[in-house]
Every structure is written in C-alpha cells, then in structure tokens.
C-alpha atoms as a PDB file:
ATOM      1  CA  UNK A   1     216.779 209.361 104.651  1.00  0.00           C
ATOM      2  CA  UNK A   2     213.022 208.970 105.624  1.00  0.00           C
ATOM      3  CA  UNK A   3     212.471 207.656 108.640  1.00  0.00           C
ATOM      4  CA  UNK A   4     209.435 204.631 108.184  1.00  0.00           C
ATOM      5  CA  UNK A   5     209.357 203.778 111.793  1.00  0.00           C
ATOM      6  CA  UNK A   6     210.730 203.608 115.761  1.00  0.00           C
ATOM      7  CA  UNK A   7     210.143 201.492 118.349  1.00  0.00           C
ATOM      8  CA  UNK A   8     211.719 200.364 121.497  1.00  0.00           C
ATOM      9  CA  UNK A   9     214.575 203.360 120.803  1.00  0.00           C
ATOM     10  CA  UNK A  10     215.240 201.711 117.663  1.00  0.00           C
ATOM     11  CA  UNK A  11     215.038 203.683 114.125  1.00  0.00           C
ATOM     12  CA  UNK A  12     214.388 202.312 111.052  1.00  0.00           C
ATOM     13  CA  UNK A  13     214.576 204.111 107.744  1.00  0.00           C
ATOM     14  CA  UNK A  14     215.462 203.795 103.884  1.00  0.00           C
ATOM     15  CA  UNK A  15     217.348 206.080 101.094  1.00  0.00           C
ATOM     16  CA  UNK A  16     215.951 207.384  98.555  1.00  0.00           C
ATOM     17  CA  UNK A  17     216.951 205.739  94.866  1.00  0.00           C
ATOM     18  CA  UNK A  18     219.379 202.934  96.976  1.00  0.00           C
ATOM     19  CA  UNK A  19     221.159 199.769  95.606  1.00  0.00           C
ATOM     20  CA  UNK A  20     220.377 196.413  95.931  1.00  0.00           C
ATOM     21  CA  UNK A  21     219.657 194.358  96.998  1.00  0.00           C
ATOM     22  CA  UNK A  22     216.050 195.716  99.137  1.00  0.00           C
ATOM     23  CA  UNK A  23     217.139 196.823 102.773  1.00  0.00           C
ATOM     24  CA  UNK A  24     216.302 199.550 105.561  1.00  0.00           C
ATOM     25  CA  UNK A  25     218.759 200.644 108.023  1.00  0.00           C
ATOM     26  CA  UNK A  26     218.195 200.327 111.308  1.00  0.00           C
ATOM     27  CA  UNK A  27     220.316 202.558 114.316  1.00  0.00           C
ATOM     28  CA  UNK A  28     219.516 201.830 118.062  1.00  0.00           C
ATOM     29  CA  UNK A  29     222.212 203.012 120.835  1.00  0.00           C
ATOM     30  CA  UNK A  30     224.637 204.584 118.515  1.00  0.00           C
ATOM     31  CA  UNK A  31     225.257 201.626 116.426  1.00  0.00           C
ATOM     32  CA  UNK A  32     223.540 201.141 113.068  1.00  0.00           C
ATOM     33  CA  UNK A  33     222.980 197.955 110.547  1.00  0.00           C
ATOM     34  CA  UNK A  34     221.945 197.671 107.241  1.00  0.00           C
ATOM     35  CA  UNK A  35     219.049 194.863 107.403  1.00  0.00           C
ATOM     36  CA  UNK A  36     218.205 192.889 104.096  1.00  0.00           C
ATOM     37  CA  UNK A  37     214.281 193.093 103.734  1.00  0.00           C
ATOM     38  CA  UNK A  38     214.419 189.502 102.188  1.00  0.00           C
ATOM     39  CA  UNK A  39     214.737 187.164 105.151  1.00  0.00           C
ATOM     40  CA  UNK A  40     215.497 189.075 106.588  1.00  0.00           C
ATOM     41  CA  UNK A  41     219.058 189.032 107.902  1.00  0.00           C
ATOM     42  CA  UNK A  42     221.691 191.422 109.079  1.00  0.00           C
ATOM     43  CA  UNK A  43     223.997 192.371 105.896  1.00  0.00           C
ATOM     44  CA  UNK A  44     226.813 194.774 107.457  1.00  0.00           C
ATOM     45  CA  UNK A  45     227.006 196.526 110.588  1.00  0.00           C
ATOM     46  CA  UNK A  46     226.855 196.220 114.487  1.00  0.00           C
ATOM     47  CA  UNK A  47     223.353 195.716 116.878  1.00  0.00           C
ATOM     48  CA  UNK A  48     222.903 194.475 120.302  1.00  0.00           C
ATOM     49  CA  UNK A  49     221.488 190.847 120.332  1.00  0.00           C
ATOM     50  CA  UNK A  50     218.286 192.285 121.281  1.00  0.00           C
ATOM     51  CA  UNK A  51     218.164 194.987 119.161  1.00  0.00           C
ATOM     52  CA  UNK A  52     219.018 192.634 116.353  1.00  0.00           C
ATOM     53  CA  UNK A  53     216.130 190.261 117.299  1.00  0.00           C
ATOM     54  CA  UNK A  54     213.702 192.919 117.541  1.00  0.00           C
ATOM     55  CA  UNK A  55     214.477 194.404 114.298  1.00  0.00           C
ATOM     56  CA  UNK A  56     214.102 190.639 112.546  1.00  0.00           C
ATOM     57  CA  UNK A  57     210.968 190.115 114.321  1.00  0.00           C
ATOM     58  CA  UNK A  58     209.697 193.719 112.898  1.00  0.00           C
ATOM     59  CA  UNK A  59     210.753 193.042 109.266  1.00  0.00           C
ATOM     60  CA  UNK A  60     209.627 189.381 109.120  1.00  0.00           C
ATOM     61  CA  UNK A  61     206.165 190.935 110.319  1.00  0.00           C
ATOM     62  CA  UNK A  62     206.400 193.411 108.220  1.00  0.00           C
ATOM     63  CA  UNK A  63     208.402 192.066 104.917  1.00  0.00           C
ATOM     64  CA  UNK A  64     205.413 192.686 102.147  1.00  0.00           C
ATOM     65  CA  UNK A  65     204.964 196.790 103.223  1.00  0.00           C
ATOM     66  CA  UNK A  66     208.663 197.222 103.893  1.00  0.00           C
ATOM     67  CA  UNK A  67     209.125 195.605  99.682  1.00  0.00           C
ATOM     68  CA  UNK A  68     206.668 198.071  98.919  1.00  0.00           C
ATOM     69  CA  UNK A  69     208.587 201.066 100.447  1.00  0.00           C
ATOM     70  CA  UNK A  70     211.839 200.148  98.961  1.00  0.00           C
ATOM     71  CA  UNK A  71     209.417 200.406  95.750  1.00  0.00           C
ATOM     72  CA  UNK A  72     208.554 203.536  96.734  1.00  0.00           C
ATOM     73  CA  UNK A  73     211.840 205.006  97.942  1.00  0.00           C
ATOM     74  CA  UNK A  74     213.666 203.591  94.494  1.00  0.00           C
ATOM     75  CA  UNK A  75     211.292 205.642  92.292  1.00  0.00           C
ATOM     76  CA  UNK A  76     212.076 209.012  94.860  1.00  0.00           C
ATOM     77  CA  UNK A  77     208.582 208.612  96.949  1.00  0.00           C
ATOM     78  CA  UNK A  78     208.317 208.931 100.514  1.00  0.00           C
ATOM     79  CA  UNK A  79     207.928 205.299 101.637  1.00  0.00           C
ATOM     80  CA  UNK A  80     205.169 205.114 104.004  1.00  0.00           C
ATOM     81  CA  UNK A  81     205.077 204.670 107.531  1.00  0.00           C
ATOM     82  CA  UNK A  82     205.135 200.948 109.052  1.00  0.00           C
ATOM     83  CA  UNK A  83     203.781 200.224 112.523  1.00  0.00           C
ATOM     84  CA  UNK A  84     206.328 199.915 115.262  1.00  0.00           C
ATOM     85  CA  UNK A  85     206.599 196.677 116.905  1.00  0.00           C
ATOM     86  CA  UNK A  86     204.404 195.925 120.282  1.00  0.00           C
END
C-alpha cells in the first residue's frame, strides 16, 4: 500500500487496483479510517476528532490530485506523492 503522504503523525495511503468507490486510508495513533476522496467524508473506521478534521481539510485541499492517484493506483501505478498539510 503506497504511502502518498504524512503529516502531523498522520499517514495517508491507497491500494493498488481497490474498489469503489475512490478513497485513501488514513492511520494516525493506532487507529485507521477509510476516507471517501469525494467530499470527502469518513466511510468506516475510527479517528480522533482532530485527526479526522485534519485529514478532511487535507483531502478537500487536495481532492483533484488525490482522484488522480486513485487513477493511478487502479491501473497498478505508483500514485504520486501529495503535499502534507501546513
């Protein structure tokens, strides 16, 4: 599972040929959520508030390069890397 990017403690990364619909996983402080890109919004799994926010902040930032990984990562590329949040 390629990691695409980590900030704040938090990782986020994506399989390789997944299921819909587009999502990354996220895992901060031995918990881990599976985040829908589209929205985005939390579709299974347990985060801290803040983790949770942080994460939703990243993706809505960064919604058009995390479609294009999932692209990517369908079709057995590497997705590329995505800048952490600041």
């Amino acid at each position: 599972m390629p990691e695409i990017c980590r900030f704040f403690g938090i990782v986020i990364s994506m399989f390789y040929d997944d299921h819909d619909p587009p999502h990354f996983h996220a895992t901060y402080g031995g918990k881990s959520a599976k985040i829908s890109i589209k929205g985005p919004k939390l579709l299974r799994g347990k985060f801290s508030k803040r983790g949770l926010r942080l994460v939703l902040e990243w993706a809505a930032k960064n919604q058009n390069k995390l479609l294009a990984d999932w692209e990517l990562a369908r079709h057995g590329k590497k997705p590329m890397k995505i800048q952490p949040l600041n």
